[in-house]
PDB file of N, CA and C in Angstrom:
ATOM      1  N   UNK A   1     112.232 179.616  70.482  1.00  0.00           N
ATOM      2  CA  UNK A   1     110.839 179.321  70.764  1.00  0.00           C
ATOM      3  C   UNK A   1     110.303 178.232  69.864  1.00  0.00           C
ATOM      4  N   UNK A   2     110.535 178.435  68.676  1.00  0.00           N
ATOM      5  CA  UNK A   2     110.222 177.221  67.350  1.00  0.00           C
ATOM      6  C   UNK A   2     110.563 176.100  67.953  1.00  0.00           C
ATOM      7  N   UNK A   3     111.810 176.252  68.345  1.00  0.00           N
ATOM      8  CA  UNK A   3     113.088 174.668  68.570  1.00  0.00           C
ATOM      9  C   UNK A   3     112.130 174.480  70.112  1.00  0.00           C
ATOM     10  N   UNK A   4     111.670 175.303  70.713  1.00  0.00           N
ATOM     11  CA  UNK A   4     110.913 174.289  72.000  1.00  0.00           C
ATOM     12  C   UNK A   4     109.691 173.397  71.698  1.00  0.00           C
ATOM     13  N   UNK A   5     108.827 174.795  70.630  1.00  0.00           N
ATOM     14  CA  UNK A   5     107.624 174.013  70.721  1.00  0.00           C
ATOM     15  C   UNK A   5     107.943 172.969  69.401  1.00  0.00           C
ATOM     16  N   UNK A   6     108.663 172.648  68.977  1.00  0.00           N
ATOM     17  CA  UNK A   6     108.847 171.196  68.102  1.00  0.00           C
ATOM     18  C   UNK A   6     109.615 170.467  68.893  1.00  0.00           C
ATOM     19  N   UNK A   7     110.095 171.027  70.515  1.00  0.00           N
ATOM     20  CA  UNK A   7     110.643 169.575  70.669  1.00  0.00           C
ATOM     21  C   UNK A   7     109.578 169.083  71.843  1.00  0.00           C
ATOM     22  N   UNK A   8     108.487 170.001  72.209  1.00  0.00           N
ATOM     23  CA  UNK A   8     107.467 170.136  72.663  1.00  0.00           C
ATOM     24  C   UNK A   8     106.538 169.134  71.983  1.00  0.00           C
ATOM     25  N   UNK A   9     106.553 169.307  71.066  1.00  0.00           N
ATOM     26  CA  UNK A   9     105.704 168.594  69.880  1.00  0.00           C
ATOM     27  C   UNK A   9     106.109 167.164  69.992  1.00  0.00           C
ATOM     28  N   UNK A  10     107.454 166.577  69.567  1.00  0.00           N
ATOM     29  CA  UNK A  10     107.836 165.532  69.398  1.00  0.00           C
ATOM     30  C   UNK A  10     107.871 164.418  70.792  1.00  0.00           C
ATOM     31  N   UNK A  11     107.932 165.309  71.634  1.00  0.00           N
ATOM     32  CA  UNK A  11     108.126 165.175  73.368  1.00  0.00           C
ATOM     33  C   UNK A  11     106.569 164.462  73.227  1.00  0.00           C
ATOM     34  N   UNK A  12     105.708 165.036  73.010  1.00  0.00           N
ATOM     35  CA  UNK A  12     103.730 164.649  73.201  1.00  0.00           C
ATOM     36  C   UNK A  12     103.752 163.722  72.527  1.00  0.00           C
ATOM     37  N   UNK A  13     104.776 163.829  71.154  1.00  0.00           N
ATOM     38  CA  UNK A  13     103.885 162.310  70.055  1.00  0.00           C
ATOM     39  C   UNK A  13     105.022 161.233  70.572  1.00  0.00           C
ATOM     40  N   UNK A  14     106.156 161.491  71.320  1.00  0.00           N
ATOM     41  CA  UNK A  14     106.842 160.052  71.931  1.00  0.00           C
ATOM     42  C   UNK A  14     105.904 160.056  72.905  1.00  0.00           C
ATOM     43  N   UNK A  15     105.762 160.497  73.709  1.00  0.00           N
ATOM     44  CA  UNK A  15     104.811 159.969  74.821  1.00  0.00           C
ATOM     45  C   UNK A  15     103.655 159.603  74.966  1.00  0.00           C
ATOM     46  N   UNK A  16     103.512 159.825  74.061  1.00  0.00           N
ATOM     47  CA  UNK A  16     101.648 159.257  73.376  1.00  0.00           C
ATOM     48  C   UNK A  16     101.951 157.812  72.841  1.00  0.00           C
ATOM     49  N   UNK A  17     102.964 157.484  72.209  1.00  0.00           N
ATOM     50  CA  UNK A  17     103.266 155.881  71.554  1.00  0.00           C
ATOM     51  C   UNK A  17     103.597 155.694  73.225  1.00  0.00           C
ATOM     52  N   UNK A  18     104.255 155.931  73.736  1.00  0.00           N
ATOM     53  CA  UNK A  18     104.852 155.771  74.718  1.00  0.00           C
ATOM     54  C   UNK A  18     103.506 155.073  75.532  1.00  0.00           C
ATOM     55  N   UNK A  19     102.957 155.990  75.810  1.00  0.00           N
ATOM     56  CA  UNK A  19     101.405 155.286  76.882  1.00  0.00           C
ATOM     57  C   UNK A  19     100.683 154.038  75.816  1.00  0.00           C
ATOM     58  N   UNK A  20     100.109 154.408  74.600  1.00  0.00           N
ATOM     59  CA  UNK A  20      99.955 153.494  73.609  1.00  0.00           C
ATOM     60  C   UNK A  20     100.424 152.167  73.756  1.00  0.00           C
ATOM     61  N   UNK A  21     102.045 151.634  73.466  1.00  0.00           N
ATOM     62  CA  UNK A  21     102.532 150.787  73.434  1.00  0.00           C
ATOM     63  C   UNK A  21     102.345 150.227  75.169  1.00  0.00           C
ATOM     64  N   UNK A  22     102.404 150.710  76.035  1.00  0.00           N
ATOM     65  CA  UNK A  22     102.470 150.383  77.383  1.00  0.00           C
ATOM     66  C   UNK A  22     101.039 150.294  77.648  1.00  0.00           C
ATOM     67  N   UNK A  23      99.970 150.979  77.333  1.00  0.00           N
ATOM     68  CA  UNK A  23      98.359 149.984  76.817  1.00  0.00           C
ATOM     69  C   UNK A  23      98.265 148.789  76.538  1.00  0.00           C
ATOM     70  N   UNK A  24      98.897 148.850  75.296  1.00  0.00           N
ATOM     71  CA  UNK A  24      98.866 147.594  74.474  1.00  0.00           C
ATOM     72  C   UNK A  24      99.305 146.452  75.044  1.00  0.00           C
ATOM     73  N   UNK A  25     100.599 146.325  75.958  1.00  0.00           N
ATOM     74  CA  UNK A  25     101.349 145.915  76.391  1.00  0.00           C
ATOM     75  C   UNK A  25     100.328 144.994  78.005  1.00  0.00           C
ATOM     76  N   UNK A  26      99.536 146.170  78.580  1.00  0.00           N
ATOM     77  CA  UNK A  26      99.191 145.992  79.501  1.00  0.00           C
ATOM     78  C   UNK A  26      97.507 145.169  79.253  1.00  0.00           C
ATOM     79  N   UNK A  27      97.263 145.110  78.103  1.00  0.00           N
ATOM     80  CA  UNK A  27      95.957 144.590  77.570  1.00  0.00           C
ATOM     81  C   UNK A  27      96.734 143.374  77.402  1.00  0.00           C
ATOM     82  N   UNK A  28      97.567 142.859  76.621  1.00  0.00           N
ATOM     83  CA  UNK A  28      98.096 141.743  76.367  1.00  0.00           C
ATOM     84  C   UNK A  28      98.607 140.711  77.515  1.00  0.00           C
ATOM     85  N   UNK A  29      98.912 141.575  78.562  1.00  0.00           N
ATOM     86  CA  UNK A  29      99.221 140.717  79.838  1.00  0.00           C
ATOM     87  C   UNK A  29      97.886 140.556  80.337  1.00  0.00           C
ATOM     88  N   UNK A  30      97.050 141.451  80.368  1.00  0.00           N
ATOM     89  CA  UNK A  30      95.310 141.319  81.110  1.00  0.00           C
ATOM     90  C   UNK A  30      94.940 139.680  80.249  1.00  0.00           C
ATOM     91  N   UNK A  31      95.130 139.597  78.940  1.00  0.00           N
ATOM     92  CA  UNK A  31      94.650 138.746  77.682  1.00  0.00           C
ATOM     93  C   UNK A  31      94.912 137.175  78.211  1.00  0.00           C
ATOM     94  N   UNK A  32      96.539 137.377  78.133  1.00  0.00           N
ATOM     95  CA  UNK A  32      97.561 136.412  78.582  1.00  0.00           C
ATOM     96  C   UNK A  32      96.953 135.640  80.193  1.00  0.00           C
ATOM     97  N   UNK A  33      96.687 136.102  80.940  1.00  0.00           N
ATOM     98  CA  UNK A  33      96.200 136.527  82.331  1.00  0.00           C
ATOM     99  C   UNK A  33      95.012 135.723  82.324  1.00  0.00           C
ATOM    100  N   UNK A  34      93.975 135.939  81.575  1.00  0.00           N
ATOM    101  CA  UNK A  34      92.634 135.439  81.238  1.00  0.00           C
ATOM    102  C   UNK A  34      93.096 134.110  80.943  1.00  0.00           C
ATOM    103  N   UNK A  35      93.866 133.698  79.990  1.00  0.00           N
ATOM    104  CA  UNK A  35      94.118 132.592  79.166  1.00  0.00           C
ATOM    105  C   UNK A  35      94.638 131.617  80.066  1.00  0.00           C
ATOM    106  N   UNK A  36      95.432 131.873  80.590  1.00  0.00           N
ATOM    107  CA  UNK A  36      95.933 131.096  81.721  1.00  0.00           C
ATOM    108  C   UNK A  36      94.911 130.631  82.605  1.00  0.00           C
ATOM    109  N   UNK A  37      94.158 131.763  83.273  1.00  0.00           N
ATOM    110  CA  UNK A  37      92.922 131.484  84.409  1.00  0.00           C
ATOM    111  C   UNK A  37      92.557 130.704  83.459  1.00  0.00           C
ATOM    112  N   UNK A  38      91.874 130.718  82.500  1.00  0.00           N
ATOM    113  CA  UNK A  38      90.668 130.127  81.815  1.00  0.00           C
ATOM    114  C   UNK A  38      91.518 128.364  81.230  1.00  0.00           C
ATOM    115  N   UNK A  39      92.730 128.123  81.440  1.00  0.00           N
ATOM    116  CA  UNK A  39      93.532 127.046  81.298  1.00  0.00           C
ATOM    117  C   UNK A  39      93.589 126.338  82.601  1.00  0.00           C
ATOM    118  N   UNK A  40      93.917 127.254  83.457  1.00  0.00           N
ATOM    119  CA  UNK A  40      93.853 126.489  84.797  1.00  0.00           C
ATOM    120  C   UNK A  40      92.637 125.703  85.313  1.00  0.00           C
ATOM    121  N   UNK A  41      91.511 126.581  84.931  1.00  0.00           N
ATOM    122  CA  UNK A  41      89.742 126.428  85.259  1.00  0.00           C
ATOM    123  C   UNK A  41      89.851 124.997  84.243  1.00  0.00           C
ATOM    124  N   UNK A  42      90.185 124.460  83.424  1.00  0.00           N
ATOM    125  CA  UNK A  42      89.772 123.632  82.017  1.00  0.00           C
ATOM    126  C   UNK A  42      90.768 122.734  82.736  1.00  0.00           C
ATOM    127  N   UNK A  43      91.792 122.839  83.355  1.00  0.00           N
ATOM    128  CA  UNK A  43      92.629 122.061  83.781  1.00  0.00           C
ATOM    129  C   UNK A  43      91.886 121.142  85.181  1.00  0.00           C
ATOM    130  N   UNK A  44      91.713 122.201  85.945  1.00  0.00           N
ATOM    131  CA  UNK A  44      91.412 121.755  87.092  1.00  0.00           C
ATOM    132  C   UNK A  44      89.659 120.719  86.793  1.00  0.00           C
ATOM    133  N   UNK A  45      88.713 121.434  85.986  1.00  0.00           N
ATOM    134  CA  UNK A  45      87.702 120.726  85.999  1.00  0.00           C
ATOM    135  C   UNK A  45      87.724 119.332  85.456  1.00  0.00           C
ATOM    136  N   UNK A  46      88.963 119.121  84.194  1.00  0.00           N
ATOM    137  CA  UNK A  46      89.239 117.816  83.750  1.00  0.00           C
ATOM    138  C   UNK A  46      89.560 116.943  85.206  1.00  0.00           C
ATOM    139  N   UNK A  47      90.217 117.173  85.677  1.00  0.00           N
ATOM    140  CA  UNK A  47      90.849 116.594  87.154  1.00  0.00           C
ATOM    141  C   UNK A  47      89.815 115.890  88.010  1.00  0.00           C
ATOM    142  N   UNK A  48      88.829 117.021  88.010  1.00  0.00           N
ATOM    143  CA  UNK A  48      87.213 116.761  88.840  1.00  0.00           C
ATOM    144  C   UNK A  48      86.911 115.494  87.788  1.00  0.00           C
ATOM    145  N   UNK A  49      86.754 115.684  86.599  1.00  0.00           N
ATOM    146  CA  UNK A  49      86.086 114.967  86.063  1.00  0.00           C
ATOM    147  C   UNK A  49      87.049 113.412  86.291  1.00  0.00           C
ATOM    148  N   UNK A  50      88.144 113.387  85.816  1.00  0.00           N
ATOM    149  CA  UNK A  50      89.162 112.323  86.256  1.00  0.00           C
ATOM    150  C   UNK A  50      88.474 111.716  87.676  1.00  0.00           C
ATOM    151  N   UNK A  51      88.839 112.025  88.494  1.00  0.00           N
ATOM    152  CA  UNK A  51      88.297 111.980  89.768  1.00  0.00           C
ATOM    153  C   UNK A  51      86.978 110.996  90.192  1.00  0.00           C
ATOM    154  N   UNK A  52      86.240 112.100  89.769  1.00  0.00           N
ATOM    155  CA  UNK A  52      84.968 111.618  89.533  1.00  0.00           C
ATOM    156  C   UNK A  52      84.710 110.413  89.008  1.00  0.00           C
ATOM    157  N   UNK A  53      85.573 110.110  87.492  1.00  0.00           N
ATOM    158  CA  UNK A  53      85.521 108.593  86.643  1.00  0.00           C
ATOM    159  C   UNK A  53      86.233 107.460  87.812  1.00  0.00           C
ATOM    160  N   UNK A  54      86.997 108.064  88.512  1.00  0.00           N
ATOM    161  CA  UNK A  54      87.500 106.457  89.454  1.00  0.00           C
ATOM    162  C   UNK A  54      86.631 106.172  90.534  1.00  0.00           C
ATOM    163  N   UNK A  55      86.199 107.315  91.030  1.00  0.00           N
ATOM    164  CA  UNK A  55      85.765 107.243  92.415  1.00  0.00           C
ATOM    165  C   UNK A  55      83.714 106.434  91.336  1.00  0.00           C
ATOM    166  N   UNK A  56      84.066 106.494  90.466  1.00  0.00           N
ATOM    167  CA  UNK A  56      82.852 105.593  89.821  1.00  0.00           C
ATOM    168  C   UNK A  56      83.247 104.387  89.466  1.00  0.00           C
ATOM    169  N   UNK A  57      84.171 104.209  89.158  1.00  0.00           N
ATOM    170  CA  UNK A  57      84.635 103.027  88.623  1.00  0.00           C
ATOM    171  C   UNK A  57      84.939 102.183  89.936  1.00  0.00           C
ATOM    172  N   UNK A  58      85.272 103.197  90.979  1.00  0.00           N
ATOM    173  CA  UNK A  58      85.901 101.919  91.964  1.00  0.00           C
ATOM    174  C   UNK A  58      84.186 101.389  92.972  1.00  0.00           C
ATOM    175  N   UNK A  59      83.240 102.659  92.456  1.00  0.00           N
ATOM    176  CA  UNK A  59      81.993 101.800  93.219  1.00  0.00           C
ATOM    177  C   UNK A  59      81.289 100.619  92.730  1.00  0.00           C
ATOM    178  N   UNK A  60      81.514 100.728  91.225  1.00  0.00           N
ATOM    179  CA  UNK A  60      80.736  99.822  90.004  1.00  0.00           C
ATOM    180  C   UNK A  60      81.920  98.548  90.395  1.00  0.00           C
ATOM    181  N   UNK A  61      83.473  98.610  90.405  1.00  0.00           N
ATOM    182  CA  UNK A  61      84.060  97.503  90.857  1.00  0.00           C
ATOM    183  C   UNK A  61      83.316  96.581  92.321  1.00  0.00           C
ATOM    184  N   UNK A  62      82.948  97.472  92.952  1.00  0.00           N
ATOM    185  CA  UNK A  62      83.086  97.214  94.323  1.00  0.00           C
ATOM    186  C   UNK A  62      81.349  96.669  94.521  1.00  0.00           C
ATOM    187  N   UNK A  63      80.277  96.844  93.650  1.00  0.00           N
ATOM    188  CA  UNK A  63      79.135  96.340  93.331  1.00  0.00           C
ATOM    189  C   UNK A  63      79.460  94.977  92.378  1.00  0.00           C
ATOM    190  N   UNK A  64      80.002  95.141  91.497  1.00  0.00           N
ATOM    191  CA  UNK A  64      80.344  93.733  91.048  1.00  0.00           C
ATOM    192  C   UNK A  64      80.677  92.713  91.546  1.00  0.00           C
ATOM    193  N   UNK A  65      81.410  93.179  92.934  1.00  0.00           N
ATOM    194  CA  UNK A  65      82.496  92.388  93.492  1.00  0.00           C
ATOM    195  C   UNK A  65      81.447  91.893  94.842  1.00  0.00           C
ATOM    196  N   UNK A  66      80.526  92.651  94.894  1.00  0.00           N
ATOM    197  CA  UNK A  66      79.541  92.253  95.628  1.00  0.00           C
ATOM    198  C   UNK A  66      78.382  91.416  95.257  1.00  0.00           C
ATOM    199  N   UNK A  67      77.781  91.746  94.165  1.00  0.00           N
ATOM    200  CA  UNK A  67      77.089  90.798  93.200  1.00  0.00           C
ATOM    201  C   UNK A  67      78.327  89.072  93.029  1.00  0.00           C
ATOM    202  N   UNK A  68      79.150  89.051  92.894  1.00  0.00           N
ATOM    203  CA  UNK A  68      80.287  87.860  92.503  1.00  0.00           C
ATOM    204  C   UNK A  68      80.443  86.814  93.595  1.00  0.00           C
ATOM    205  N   UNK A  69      80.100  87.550  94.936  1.00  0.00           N
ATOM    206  CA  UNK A  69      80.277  86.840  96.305  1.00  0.00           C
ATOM    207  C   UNK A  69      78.354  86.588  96.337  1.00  0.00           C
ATOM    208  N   UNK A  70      77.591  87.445  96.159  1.00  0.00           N
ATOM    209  CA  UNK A  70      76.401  86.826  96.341  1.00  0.00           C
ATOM    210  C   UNK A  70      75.931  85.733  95.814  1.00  0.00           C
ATOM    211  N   UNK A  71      76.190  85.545  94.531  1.00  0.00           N
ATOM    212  CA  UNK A  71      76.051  84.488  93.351  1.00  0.00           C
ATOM    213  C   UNK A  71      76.908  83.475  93.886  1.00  0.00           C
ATOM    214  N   UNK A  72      77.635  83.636  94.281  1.00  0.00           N
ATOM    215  CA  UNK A  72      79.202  82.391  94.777  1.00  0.00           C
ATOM    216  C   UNK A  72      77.923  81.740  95.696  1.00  0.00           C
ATOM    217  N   UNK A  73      77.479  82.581  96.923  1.00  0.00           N
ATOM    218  CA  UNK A  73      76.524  82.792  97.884  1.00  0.00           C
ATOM    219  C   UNK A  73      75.663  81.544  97.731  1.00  0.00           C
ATOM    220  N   UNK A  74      74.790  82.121  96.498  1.00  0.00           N
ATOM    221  CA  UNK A  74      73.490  81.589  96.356  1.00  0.00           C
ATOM    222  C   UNK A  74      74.056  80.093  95.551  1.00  0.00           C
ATOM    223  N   UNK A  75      74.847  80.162  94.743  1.00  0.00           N
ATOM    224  CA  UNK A  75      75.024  78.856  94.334  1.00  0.00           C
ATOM    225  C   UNK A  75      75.706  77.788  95.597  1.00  0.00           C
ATOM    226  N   UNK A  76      76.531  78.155  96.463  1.00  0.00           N
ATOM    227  CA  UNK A  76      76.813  77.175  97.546  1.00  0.00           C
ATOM    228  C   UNK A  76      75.479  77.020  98.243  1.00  0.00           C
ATOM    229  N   UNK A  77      74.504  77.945  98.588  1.00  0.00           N
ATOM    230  CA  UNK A  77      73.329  77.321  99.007  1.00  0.00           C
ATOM    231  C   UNK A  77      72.661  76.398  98.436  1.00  0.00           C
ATOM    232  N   UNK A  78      72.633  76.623  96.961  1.00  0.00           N
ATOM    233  CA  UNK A  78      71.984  75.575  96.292  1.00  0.00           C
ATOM    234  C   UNK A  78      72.485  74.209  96.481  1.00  0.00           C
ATOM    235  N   UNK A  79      73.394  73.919  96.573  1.00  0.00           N
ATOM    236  CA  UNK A  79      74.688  72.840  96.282  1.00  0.00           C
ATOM    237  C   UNK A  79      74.448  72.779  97.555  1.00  0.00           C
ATOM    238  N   UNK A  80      74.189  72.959  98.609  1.00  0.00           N
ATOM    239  CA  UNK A  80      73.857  72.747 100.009  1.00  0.00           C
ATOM    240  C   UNK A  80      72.268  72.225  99.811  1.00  0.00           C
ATOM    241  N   UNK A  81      71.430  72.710  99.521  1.00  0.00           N
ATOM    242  CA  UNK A  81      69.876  72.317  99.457  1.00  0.00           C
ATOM    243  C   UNK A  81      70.090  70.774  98.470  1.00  0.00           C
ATOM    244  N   UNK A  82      70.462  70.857  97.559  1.00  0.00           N
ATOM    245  CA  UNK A  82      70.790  69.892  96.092  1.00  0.00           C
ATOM    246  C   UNK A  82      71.288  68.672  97.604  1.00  0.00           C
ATOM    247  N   UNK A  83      72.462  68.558  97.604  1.00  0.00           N
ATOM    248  CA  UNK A  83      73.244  67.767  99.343  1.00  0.00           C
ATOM    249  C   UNK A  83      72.266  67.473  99.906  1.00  0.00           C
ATOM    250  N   UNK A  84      71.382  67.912 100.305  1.00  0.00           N
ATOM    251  CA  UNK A  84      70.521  68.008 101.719  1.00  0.00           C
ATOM    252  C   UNK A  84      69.082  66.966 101.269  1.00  0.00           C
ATOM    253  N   UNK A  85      68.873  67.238  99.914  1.00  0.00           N
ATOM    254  CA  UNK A  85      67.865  66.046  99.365  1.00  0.00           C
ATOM    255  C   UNK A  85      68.519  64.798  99.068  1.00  0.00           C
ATOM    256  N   UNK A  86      69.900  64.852  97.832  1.00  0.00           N
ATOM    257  CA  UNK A  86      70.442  63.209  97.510  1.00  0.00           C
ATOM    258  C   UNK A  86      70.677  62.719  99.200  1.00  0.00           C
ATOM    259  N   UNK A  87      70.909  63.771  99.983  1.00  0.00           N
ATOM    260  CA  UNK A  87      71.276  62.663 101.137  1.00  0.00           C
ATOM    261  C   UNK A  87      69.966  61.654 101.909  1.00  0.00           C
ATOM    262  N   UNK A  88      68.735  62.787 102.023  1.00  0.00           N
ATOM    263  CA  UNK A  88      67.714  62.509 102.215  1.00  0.00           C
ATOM    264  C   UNK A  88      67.075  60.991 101.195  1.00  0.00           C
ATOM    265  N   UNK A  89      66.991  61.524  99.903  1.00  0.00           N
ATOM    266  CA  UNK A  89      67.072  60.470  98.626  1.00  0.00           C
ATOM    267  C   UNK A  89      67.719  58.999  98.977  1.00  0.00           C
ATOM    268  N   UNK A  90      69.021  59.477  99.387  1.00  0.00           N
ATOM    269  CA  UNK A  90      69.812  58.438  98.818  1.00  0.00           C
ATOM    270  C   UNK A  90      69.413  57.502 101.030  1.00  0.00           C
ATOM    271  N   UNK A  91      69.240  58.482 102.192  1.00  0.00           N
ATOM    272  CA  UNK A  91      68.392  57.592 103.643  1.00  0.00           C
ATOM    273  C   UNK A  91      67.280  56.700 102.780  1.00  0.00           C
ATOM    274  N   UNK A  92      66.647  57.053 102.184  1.00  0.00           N
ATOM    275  CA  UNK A  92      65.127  56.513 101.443  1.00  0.00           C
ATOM    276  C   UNK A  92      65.728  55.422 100.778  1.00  0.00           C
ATOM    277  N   UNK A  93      66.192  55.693 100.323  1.00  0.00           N
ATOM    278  CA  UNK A  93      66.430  54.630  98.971  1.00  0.00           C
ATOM    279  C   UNK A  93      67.363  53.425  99.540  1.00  0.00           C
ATOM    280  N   UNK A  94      68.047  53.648 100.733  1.00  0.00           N
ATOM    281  CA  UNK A  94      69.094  52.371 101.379  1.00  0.00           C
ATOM    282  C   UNK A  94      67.510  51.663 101.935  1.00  0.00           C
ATOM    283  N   UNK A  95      66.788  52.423 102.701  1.00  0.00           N
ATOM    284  CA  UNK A  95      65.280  52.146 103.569  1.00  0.00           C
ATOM    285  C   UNK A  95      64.631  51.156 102.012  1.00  0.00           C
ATOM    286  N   UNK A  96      64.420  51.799 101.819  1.00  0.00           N
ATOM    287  CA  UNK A  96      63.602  50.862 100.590  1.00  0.00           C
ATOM    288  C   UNK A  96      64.754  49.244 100.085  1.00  0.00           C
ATOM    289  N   UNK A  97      65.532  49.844  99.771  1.00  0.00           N
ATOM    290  CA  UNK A  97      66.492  48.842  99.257  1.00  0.00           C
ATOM    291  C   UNK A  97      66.503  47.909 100.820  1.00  0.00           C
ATOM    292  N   UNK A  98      66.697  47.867 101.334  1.00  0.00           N
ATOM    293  CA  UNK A  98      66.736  47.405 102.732  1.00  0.00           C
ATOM    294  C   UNK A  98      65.528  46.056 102.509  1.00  0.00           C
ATOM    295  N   UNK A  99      64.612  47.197 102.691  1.00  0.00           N
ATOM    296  CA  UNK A  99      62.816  46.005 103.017  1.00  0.00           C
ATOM    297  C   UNK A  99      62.868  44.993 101.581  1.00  0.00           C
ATOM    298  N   UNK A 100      63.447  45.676 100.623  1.00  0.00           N
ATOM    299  CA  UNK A 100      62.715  44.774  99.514  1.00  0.00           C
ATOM    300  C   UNK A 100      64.182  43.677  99.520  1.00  0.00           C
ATOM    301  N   UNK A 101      65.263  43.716 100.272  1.00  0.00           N
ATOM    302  CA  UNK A 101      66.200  42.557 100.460  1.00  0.00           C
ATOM    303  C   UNK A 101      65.442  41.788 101.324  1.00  0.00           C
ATOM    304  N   UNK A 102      64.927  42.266 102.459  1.00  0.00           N
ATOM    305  CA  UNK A 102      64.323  41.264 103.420  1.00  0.00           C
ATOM    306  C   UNK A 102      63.057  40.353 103.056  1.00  0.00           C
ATOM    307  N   UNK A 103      62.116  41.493 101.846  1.00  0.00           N
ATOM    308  CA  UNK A 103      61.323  40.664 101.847  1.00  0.00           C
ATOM    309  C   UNK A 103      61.773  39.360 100.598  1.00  0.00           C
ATOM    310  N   UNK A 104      62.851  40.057  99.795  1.00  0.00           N
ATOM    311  CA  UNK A 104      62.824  38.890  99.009  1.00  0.00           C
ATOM    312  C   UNK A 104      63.302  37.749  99.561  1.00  0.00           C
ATOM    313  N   UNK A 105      64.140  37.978 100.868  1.00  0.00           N
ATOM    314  CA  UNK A 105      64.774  37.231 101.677  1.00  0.00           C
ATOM    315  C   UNK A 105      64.210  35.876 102.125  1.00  0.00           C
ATOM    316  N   UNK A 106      62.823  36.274 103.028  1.00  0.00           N
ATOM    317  CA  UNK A 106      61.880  35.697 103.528  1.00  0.00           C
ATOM    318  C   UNK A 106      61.474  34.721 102.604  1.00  0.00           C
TER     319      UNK A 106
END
């Protein structure tokens, strides 16, 4: 009867570490578990953020690149208007040069 209930005894305190360690065990994978999710979440939002930086960068390219052709734009207009007077200038100025040959002519 002694020899049962001490192996009775020893039987409860292995199986008590027994659940214990397999607690412990099972908190540490829950832990582990978290850490990972919470790595993946930190992972994945860098990505967004990545993402996010090109899909900005390629609009700010793509505004520049639009501003670069407008300016190209506006300066060939100018250089077109600028053209459009020396030519005007320069009709006038043959007209003038013209009369004052004839009259010195006369």
């Amino acid at each position: 009867m002694e020899l049962k209930r001490k192996f009775k005894k020893v039987k409860d305190e292995v199986d008590k570490q027994l659940r214990e360690k397999e607690d412990e065990l099972k908190k540490l994978k829950e832990d582990n578990e978290r850490l990972v999710e919470a790595e993946q979440q930190k992972l994945h939002e860098e990505k967004l953020k990545v993402e996010e930086a090109k899909r900005l960068k390629e609009e700010i390219d793509e505004i520049e690149m639009k501003d670069e052709e407008e300016a190209r734009f506006q300066a060939r207009e100018e250089i077109e208007e600028e053209k459009g007077f020396f030519d005007v200038f320069r009709i006038d100025w043959n007209r003038l040069k013209s009369m004052f040959t004839r009259l010195t002519n006369k």
